[in-house]
PDB file of N, CA and C in Angstrom:
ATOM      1  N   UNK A   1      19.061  18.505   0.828  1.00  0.00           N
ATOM      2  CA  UNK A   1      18.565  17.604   1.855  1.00  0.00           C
ATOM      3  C   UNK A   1      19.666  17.413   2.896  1.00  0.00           C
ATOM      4  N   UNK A   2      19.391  17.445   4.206  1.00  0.00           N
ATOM      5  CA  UNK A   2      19.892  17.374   5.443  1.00  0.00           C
ATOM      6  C   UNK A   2      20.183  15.856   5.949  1.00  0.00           C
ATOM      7  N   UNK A   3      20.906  14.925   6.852  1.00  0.00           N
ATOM      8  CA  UNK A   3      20.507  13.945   7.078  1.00  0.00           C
ATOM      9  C   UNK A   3      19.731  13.062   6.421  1.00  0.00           C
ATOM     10  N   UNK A   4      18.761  12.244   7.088  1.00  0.00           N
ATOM     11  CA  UNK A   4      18.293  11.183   6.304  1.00  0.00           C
ATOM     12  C   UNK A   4      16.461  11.791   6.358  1.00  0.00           C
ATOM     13  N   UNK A   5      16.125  11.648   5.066  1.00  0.00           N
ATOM     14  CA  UNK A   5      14.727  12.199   5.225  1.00  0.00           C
ATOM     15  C   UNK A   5      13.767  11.269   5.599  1.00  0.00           C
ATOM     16  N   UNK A   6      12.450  11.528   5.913  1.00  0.00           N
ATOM     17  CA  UNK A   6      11.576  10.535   6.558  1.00  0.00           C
ATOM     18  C   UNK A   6      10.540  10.542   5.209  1.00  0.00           C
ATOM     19  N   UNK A   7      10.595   9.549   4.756  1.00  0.00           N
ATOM     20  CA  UNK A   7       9.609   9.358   4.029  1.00  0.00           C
ATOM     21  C   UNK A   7       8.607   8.734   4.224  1.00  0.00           C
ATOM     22  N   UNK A   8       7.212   9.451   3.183  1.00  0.00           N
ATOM     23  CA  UNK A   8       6.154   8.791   3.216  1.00  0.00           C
ATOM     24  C   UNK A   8       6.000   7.488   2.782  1.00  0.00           C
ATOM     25  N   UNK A   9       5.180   6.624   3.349  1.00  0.00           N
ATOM     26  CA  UNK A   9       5.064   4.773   2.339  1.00  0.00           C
ATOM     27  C   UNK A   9       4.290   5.361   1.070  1.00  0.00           C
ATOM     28  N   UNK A  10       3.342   5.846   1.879  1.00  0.00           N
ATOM     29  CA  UNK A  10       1.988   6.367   0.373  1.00  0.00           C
ATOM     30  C   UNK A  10       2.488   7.689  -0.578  1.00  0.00           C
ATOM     31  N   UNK A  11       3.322   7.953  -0.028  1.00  0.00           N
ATOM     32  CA  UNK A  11       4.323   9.105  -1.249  1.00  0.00           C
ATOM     33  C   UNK A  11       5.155   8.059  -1.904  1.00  0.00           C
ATOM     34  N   UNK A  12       6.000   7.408  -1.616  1.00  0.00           N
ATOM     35  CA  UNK A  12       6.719   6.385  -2.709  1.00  0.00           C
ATOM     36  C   UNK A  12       5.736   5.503  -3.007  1.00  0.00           C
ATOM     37  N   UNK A  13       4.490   4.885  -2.338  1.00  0.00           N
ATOM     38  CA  UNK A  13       3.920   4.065  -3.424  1.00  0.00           C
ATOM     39  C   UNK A  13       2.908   5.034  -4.430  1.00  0.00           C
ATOM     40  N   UNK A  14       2.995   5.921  -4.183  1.00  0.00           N
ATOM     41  CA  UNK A  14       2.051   7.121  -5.339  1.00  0.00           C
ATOM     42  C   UNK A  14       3.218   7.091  -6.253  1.00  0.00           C
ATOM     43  N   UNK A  15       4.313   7.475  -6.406  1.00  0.00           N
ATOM     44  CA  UNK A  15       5.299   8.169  -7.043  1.00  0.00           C
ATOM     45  C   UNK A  15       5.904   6.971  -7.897  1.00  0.00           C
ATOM     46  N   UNK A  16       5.532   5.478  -7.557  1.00  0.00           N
ATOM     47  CA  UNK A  16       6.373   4.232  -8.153  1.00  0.00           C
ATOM     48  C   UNK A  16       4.837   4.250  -9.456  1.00  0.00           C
ATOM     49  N   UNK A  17       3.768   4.130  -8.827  1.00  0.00           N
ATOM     50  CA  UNK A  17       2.330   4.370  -9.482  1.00  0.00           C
ATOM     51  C   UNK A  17       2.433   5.258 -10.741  1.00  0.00           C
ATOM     52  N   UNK A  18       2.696   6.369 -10.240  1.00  0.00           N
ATOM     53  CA  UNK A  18       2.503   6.903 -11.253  1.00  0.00           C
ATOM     54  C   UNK A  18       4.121   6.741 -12.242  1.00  0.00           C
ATOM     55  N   UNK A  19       4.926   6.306 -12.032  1.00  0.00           N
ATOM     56  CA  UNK A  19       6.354   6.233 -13.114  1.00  0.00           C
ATOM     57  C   UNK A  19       5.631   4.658 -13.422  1.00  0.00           C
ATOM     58  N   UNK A  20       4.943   3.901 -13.151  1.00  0.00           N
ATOM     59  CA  UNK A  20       4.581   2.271 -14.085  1.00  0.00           C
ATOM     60  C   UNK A  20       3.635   2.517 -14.365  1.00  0.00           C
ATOM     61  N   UNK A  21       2.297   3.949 -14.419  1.00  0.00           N
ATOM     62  CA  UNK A  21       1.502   3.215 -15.407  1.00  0.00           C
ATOM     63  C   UNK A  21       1.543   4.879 -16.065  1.00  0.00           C
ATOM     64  N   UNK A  22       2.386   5.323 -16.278  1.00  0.00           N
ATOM     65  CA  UNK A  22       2.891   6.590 -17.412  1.00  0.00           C
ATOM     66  C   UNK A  22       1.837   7.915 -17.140  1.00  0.00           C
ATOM     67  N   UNK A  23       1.604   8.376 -15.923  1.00  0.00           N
ATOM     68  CA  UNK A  23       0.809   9.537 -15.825  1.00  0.00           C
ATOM     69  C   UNK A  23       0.260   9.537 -14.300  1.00  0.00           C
ATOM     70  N   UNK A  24      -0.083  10.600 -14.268  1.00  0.00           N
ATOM     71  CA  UNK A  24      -0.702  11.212 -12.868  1.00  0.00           C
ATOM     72  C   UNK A  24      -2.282  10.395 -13.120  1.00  0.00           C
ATOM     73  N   UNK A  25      -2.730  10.692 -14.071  1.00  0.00           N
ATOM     74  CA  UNK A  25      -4.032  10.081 -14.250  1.00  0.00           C
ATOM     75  C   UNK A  25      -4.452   8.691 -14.331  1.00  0.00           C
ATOM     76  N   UNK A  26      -3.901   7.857 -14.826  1.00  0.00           N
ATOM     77  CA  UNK A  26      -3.521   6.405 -14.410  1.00  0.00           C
ATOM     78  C   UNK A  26      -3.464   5.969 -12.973  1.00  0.00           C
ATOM     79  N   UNK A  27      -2.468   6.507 -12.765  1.00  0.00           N
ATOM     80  CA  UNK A  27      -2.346   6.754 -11.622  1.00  0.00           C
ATOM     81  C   UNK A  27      -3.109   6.520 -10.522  1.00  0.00           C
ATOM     82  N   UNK A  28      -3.720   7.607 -10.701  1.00  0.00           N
ATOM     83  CA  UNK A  28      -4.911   8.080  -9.468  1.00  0.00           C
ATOM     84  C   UNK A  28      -5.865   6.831  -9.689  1.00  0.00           C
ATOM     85  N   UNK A  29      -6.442   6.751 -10.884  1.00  0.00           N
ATOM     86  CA  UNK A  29      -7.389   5.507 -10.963  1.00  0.00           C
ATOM     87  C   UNK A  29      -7.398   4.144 -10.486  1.00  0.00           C
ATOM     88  N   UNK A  30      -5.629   4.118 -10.619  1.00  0.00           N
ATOM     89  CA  UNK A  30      -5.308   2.437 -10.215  1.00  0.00           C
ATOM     90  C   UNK A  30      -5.704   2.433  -8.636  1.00  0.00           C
ATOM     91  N   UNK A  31      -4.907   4.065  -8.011  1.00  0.00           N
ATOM     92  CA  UNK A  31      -5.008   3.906  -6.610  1.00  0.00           C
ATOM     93  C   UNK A  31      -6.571   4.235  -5.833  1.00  0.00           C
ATOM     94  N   UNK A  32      -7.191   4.894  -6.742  1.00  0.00           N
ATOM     95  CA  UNK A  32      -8.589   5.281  -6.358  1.00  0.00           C
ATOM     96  C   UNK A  32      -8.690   6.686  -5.806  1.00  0.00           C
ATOM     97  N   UNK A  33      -7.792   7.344  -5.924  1.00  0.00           N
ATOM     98  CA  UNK A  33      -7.481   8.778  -5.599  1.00  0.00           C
ATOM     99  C   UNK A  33      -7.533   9.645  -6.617  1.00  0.00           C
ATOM    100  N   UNK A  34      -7.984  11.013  -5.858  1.00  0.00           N
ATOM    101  CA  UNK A  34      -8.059  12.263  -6.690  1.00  0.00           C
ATOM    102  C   UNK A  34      -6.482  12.633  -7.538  1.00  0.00           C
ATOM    103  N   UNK A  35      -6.334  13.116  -8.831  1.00  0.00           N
ATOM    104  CA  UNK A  35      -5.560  13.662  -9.110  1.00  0.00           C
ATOM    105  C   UNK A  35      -4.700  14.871  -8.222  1.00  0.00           C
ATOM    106  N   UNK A  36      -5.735  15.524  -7.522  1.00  0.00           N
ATOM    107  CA  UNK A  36      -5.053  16.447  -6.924  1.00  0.00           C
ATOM    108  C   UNK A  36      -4.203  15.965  -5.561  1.00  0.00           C
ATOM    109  N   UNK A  37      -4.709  14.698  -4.899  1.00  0.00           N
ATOM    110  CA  UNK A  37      -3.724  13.997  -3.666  1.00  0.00           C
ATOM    111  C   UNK A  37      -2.560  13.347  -4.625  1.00  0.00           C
ATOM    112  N   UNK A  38      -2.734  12.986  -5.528  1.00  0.00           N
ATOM    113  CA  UNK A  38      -1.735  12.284  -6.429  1.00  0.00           C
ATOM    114  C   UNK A  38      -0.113  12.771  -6.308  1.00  0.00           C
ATOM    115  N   UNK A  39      -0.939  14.692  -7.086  1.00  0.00           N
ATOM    116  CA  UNK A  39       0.183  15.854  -7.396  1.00  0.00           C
ATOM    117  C   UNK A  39       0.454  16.176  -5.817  1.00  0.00           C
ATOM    118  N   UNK A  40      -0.540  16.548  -4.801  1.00  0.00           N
ATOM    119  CA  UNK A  40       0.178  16.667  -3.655  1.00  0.00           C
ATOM    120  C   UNK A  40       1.301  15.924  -3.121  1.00  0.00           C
ATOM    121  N   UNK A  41       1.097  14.217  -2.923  1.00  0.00           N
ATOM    122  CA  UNK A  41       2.117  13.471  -2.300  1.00  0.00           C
ATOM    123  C   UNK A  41       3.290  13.504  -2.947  1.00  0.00           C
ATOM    124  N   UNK A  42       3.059  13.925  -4.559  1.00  0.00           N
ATOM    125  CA  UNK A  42       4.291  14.153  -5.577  1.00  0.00           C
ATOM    126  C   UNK A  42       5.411  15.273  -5.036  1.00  0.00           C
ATOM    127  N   UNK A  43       4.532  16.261  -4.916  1.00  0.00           N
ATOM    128  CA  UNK A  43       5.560  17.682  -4.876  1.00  0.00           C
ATOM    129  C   UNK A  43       6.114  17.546  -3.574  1.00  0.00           C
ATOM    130  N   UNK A  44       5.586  16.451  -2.152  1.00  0.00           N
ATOM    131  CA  UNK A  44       5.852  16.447  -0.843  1.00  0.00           C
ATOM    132  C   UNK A  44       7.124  15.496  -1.155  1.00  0.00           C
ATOM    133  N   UNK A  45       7.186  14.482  -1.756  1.00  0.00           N
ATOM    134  CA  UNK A  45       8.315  13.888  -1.538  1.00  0.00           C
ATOM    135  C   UNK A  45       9.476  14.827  -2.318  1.00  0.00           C
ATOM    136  N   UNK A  46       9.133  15.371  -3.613  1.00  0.00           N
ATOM    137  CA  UNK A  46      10.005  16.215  -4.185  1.00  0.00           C
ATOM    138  C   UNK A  46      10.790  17.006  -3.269  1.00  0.00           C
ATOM    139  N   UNK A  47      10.316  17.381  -2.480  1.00  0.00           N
ATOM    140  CA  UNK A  47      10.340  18.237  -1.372  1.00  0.00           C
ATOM    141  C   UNK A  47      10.996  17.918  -0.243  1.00  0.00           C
ATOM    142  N   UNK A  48      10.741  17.073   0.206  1.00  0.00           N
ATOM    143  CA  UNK A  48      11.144  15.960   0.881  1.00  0.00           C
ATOM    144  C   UNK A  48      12.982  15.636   0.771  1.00  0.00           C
ATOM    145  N   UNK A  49      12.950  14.994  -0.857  1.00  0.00           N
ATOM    146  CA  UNK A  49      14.231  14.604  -1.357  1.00  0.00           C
ATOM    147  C   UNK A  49      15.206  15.510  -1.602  1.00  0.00           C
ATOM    148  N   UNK A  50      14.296  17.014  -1.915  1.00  0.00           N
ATOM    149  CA  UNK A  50      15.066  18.166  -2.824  1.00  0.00           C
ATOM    150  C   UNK A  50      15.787  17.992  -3.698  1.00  0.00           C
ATOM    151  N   UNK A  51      14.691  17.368  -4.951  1.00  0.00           N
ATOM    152  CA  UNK A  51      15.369  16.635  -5.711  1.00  0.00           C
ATOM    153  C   UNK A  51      14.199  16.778  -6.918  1.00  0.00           C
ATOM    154  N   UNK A  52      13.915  17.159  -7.998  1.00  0.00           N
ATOM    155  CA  UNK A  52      12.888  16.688  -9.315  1.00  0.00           C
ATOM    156  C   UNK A  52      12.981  15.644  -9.751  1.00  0.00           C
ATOM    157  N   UNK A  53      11.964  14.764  -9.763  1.00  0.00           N
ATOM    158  CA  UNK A  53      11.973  13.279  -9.888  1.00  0.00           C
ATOM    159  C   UNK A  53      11.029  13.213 -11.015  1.00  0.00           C
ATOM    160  N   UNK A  54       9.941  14.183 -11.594  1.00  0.00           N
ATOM    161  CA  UNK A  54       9.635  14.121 -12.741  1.00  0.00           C
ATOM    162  C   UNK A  54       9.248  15.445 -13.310  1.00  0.00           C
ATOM    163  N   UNK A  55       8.742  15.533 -14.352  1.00  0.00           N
ATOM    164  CA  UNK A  55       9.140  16.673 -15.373  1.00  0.00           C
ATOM    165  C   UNK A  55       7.694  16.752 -15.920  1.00  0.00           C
ATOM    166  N   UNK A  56       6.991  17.801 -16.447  1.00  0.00           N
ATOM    167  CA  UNK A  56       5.559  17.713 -17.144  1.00  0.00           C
ATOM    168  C   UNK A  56       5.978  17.844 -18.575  1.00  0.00           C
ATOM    169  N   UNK A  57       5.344  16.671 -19.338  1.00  0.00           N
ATOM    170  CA  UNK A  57       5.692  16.894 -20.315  1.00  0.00           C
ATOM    171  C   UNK A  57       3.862  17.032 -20.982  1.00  0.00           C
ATOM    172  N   UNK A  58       4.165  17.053 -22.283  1.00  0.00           N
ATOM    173  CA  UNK A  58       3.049  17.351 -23.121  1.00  0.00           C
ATOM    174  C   UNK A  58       1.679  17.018 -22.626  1.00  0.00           C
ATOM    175  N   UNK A  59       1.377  16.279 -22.113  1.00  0.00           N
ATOM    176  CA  UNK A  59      -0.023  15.892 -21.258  1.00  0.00           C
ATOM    177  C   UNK A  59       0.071  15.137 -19.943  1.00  0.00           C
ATOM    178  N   UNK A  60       1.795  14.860 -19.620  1.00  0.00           N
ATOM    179  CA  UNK A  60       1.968  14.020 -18.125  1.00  0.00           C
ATOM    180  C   UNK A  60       2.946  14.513 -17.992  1.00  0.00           C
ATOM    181  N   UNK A  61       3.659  13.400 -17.461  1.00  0.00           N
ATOM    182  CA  UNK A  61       4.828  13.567 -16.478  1.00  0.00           C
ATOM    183  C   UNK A  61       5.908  12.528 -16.881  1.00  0.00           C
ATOM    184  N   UNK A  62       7.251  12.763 -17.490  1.00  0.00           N
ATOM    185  CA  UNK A  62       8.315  11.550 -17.191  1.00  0.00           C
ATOM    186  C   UNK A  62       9.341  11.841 -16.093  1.00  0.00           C
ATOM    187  N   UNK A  63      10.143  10.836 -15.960  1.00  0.00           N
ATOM    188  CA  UNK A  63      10.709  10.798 -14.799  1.00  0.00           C
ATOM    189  C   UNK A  63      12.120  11.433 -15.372  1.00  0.00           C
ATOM    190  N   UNK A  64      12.712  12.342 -14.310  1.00  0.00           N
ATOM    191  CA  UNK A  64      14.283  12.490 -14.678  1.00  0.00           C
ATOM    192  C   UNK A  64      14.915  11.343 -14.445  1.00  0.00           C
ATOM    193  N   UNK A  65      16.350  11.565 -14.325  1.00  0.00           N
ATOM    194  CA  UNK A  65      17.690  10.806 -14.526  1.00  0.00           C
ATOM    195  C   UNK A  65      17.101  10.499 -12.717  1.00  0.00           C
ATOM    196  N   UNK A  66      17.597  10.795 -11.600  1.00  0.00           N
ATOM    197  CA  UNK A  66      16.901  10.986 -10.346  1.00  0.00           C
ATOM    198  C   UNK A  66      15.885  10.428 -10.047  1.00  0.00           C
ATOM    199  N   UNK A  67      14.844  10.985 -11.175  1.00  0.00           N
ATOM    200  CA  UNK A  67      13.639  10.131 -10.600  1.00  0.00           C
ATOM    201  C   UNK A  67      13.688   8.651 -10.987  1.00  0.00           C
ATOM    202  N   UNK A  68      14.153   8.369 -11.849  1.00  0.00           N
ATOM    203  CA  UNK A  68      14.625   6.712 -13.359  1.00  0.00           C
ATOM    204  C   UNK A  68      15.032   5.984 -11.874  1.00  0.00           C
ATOM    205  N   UNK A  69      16.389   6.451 -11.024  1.00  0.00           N
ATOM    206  CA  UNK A  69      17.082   6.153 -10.228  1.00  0.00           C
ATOM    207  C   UNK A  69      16.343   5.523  -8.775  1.00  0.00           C
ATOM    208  N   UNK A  70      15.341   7.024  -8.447  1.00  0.00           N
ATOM    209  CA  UNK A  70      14.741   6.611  -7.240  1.00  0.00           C
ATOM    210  C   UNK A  70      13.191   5.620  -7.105  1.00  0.00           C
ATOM    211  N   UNK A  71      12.884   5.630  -8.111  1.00  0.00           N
ATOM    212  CA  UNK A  71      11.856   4.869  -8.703  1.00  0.00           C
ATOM    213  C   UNK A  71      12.602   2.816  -8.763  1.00  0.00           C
ATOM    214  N   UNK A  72      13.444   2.749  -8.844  1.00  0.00           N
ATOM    215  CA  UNK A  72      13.565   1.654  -8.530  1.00  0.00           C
ATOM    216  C   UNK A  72      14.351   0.680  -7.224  1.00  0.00           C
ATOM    217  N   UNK A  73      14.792   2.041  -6.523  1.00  0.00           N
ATOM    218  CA  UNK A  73      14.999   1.790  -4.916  1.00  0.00           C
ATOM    219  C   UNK A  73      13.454   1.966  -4.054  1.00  0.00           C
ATOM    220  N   UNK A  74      13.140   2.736  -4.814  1.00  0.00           N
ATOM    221  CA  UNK A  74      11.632   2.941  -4.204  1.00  0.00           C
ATOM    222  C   UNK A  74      10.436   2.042  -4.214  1.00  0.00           C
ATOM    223  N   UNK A  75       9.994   1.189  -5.681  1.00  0.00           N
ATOM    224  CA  UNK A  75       9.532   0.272  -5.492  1.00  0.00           C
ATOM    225  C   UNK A  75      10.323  -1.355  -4.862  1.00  0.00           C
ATOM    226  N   UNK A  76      11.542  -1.376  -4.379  1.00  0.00           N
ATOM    227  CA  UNK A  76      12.030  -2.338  -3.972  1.00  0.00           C
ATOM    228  C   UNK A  76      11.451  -1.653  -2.251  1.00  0.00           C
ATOM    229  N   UNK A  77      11.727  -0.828  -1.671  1.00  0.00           N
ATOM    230  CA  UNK A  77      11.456  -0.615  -0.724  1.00  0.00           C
ATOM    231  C   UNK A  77       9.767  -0.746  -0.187  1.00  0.00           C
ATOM    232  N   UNK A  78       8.898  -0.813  -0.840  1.00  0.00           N
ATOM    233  CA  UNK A  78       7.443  -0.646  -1.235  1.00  0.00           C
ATOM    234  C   UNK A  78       7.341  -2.256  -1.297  1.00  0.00           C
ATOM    235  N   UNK A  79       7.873  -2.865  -1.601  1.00  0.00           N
ATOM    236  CA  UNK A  79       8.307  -4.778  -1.989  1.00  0.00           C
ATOM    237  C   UNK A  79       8.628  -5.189  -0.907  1.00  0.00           C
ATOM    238  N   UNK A  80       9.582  -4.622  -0.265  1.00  0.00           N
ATOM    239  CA  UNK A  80      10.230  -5.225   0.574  1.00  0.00           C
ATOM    240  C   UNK A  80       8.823  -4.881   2.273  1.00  0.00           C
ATOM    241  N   UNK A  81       8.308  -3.730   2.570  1.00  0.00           N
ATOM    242  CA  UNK A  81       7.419  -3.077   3.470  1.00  0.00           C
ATOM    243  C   UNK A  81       6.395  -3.894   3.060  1.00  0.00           C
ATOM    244  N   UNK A  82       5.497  -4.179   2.062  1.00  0.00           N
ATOM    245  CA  UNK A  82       4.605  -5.569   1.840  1.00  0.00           C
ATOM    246  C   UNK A  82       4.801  -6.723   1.857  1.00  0.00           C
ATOM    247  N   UNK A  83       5.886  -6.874   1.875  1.00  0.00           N
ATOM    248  CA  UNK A  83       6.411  -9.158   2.360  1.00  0.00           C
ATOM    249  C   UNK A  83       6.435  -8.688   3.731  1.00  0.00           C
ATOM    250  N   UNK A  84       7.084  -7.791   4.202  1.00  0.00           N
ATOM    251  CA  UNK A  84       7.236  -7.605   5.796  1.00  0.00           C
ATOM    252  C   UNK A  84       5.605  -7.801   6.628  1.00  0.00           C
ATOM    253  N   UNK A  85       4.853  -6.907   5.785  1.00  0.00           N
ATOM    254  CA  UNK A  85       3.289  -7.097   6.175  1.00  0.00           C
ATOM    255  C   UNK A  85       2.881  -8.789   6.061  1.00  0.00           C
ATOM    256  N   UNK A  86       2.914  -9.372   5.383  1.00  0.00           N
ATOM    257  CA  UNK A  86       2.314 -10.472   4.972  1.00  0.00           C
ATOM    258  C   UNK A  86       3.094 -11.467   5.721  1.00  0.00           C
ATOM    259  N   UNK A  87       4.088 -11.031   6.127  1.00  0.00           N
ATOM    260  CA  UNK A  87       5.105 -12.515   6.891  1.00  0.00           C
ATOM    261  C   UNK A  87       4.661 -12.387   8.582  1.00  0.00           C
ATOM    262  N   UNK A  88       3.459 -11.058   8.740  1.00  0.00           N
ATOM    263  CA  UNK A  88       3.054 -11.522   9.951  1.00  0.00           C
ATOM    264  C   UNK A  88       1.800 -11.541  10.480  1.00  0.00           C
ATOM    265  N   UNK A  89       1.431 -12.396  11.004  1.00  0.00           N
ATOM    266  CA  UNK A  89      -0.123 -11.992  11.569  1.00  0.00           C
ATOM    267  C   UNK A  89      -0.607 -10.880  12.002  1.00  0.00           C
ATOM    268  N   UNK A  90      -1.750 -10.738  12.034  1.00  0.00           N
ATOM    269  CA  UNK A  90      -2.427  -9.578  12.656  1.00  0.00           C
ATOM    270  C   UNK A  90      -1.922  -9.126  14.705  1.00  0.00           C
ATOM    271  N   UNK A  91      -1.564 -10.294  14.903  1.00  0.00           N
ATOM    272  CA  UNK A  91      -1.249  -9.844  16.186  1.00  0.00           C
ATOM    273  C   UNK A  91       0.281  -9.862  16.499  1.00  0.00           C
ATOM    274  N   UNK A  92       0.925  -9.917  15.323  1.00  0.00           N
ATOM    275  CA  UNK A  92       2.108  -9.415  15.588  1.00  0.00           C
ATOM    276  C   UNK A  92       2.758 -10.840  15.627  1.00  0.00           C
ATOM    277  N   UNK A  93       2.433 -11.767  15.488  1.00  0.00           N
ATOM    278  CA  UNK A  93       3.377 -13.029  15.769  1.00  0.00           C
ATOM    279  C   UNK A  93       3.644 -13.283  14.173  1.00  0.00           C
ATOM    280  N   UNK A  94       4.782 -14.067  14.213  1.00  0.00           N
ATOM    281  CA  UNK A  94       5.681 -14.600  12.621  1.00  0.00           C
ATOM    282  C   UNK A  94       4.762 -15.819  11.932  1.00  0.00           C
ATOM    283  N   UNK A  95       4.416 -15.414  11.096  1.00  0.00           N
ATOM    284  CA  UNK A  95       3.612 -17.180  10.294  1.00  0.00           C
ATOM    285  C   UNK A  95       4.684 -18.310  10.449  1.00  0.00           C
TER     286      UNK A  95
END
């Protein structure tokens, strides 16, 4: 990876999704999405980071050392981009 990469919101909130509820398939259900956009936004941030953030194991997926790592800067960032939403009105002014 070059500089600073641009990441997706809906690639780290897919990728936090699927490392808290233990699978691609979970996953998809919580978010209401196909398995196959799931694995797409997966391999894009992989891609993205140039980095393996999870591993297929016997019927899913766990997270590497990397992914353990970026999975919890990632849902803080995903935390932090939803209070930002909610601390303002629809027209842009501060509650």
């Amino acid at each position: 990876m070059t500089g600073i990469a641009m990441l997706d919101i809906e690639e780290l909130r897919t990728f936090v999704e699927v490392a808290d509820s233990g699978g691609v398939s979970p996953a998809a259900r919580r978010l209401g999405i196909s398995r196959s956009i799931v694995i797409r936004r997966l391999k894009r941030l992989e891609a993205e980071l140039g980095v393996q953030l999870l591993v297929r194991a016997t019927r899913d997926f766990v997270l590497t050392g990397a992914g353990a790592t970026f999975r919890e800067h990632a849902a803080r960032a995903c935390a932090a981009i939803d209070q930002a939403c909610e601390d303002i009105l629809p027209a842009g002014d501060l509650r």
